[in-house]
C-alpha atoms as a PDB file:
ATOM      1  CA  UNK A   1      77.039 119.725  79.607  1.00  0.00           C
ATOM      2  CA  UNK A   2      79.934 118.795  81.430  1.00  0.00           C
ATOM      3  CA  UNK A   3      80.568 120.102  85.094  1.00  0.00           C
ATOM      4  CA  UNK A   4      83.670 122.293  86.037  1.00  0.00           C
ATOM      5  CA  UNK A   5      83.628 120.277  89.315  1.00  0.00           C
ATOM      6  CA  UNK A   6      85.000 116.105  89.759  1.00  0.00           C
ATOM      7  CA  UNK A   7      81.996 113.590  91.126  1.00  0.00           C
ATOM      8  CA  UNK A   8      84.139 111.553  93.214  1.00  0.00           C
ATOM      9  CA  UNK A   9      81.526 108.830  92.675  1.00  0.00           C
ATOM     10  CA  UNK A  10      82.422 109.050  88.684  1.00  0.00           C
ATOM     11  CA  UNK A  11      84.363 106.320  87.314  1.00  0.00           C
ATOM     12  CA  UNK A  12      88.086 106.763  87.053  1.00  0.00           C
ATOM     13  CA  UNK A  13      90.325 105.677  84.519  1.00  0.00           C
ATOM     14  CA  UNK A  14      94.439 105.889  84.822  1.00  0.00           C
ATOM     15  CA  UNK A  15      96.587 107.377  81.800  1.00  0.00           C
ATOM     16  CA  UNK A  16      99.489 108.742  81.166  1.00  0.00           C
ATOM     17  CA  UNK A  17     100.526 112.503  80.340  1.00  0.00           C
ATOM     18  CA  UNK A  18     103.615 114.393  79.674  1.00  0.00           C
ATOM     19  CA  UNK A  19     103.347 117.882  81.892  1.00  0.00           C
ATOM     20  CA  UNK A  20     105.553 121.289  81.908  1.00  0.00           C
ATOM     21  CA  UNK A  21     108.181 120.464  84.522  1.00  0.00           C
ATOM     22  CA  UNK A  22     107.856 123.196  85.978  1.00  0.00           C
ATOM     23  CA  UNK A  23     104.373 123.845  86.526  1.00  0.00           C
ATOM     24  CA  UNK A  24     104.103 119.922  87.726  1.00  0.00           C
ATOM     25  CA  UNK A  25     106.799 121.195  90.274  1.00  0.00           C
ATOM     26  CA  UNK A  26     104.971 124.325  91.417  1.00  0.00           C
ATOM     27  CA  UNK A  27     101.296 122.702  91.387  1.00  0.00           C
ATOM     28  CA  UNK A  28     103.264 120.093  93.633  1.00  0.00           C
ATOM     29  CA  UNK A  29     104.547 122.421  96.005  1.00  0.00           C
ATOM     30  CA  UNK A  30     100.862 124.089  96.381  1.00  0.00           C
ATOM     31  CA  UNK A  31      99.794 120.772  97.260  1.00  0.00           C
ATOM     32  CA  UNK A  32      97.565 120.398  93.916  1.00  0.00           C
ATOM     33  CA  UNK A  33      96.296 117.245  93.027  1.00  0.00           C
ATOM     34  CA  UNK A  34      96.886 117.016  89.622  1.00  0.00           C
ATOM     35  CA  UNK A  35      94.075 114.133  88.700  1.00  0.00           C
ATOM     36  CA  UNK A  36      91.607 116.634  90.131  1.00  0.00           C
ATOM     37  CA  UNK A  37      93.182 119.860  88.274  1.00  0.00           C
ATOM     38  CA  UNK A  38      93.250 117.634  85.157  1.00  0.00           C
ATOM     39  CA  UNK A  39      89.879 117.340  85.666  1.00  0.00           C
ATOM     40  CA  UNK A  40      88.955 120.560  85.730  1.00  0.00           C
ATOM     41  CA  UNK A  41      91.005 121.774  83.066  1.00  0.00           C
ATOM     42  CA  UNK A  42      89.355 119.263  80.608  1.00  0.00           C
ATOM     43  CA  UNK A  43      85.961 120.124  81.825  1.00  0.00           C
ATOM     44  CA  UNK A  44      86.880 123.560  81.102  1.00  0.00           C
ATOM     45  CA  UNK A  45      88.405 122.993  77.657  1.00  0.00           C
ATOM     46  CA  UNK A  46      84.994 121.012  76.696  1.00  0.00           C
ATOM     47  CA  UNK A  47      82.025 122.691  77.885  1.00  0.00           C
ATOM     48  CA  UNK A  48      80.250 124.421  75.404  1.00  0.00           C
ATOM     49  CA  UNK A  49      80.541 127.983  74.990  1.00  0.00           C
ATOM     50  CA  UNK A  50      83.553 128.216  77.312  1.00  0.00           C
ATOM     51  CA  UNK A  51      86.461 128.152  75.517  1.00  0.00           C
ATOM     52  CA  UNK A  52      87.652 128.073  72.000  1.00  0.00           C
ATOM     53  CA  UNK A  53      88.351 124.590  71.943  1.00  0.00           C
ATOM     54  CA  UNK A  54      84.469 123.933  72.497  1.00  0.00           C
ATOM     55  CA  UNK A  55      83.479 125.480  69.210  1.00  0.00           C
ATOM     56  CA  UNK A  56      86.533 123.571  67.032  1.00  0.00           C
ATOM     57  CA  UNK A  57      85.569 120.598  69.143  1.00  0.00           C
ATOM     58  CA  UNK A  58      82.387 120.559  68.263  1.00  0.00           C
ATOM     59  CA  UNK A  59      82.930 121.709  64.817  1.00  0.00           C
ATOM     60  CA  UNK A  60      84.898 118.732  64.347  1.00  0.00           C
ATOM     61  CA  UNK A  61      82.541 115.870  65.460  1.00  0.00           C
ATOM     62  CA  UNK A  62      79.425 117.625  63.164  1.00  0.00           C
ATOM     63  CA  UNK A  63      82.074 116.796  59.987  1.00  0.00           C
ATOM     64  CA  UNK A  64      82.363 113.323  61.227  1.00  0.00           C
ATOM     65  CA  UNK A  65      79.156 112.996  61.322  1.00  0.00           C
ATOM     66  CA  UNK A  66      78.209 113.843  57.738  1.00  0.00           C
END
Protein backbone atom coordinates (compact mmCIF):
# COMPACT_ATOMS: atom_id res chain seq x y z
CA UNK A 1 0.00 0.00 0.00
CA UNK A 2 1.29 3.21 -0.79
CA UNK A 3 2.24 5.79 2.03
CA UNK A 4 0.49 9.28 2.36
CA UNK A 5 3.99 10.52 3.36
CA UNK A 6 7.35 11.19 0.57
CA UNK A 7 10.66 8.88 1.51
CA UNK A 8 13.12 11.39 0.64
CA UNK A 9 15.44 8.43 0.02
CA UNK A 10 12.82 7.25 -2.89
CA UNK A 11 13.89 7.75 -6.32
CA UNK A 12 12.74 10.86 -8.08
CA UNK A 13 11.77 11.31 -11.47
CA UNK A 14 11.06 15.00 -13.19
CA UNK A 15 7.76 15.58 -15.38
CA UNK A 16 5.80 17.97 -16.45
CA UNK A 17 2.14 19.09 -15.34
CA UNK A 18 -0.29 21.71 -16.23
CA UNK A 19 -1.76 23.19 -12.65
CA UNK A 20 -4.86 25.66 -11.78
CA UNK A 21 -3.16 29.05 -11.86
CA UNK A 22 -4.45 29.97 -9.18
CA UNK A 23 -4.06 27.39 -6.72
CA UNK A 24 -0.18 27.08 -8.06
CA UNK A 25 -0.21 30.86 -7.01
CA UNK A 26 -1.74 30.42 -3.56
CA UNK A 27 0.18 27.00 -2.68
CA UNK A 28 3.21 29.34 -3.70
CA UNK A 29 2.49 32.01 -1.45
CA UNK A 30 2.01 29.35 1.58
CA UNK A 31 5.35 28.31 0.78
CA UNK A 32 4.12 24.68 -0.50
CA UNK A 33 6.35 22.62 -2.26
CA UNK A 34 4.48 21.39 -4.90
CA UNK A 35 6.75 18.04 -5.76
CA UNK A 36 5.99 17.09 -2.17
CA UNK A 37 2.07 18.06 -2.31
CA UNK A 38 2.05 16.18 -5.65
CA UNK A 39 3.16 13.52 -3.81
CA UNK A 40 0.78 13.32 -1.46
CA UNK A 41 -2.07 13.95 -3.52
CA UNK A 42 -1.19 10.89 -5.74
CA UNK A 43 -0.59 8.76 -2.76
CA UNK A 44 -3.92 9.77 -1.72
CA UNK A 45 -5.70 9.26 -5.04
CA UNK A 46 -4.08 5.54 -5.11
CA UNK A 47 -4.22 3.89 -1.90
CA UNK A 48 -6.73 1.45 -1.64
CA UNK A 49 -9.87 2.11 -0.01
CA UNK A 50 -9.24 5.86 0.14
CA UNK A 51 -10.72 7.43 -2.51
CA UNK A 52 -12.88 6.68 -5.44
CA UNK A 53 -10.25 6.65 -7.82
CA UNK A 54 -8.73 3.51 -5.91
CA UNK A 55 -11.69 1.30 -6.67
CA UNK A 56 -11.94 2.48 -10.70
CA UNK A 57 -8.18 2.20 -10.55
CA UNK A 58 -8.10 -0.95 -9.56
CA UNK A 59 -11.09 -2.00 -11.42
CA UNK A 60 -9.32 -1.08 -14.41
CA UNK A 61 -5.98 -3.02 -14.16
CA UNK A 62 -8.16 -6.51 -13.09
CA UNK A 63 -9.78 -5.98 -16.95
CA UNK A 64 -6.34 -5.72 -18.28
CA UNK A 65 -5.47 -8.45 -16.81
CA UNK A 66 -8.04 -10.89 -18.19
Amino acid sequence: MPSLRSPSSTLKRATNVSLTEHLLNEAKALHINISHAADAGLAQAIAPGFSPYAAIYSTQLQMRAL
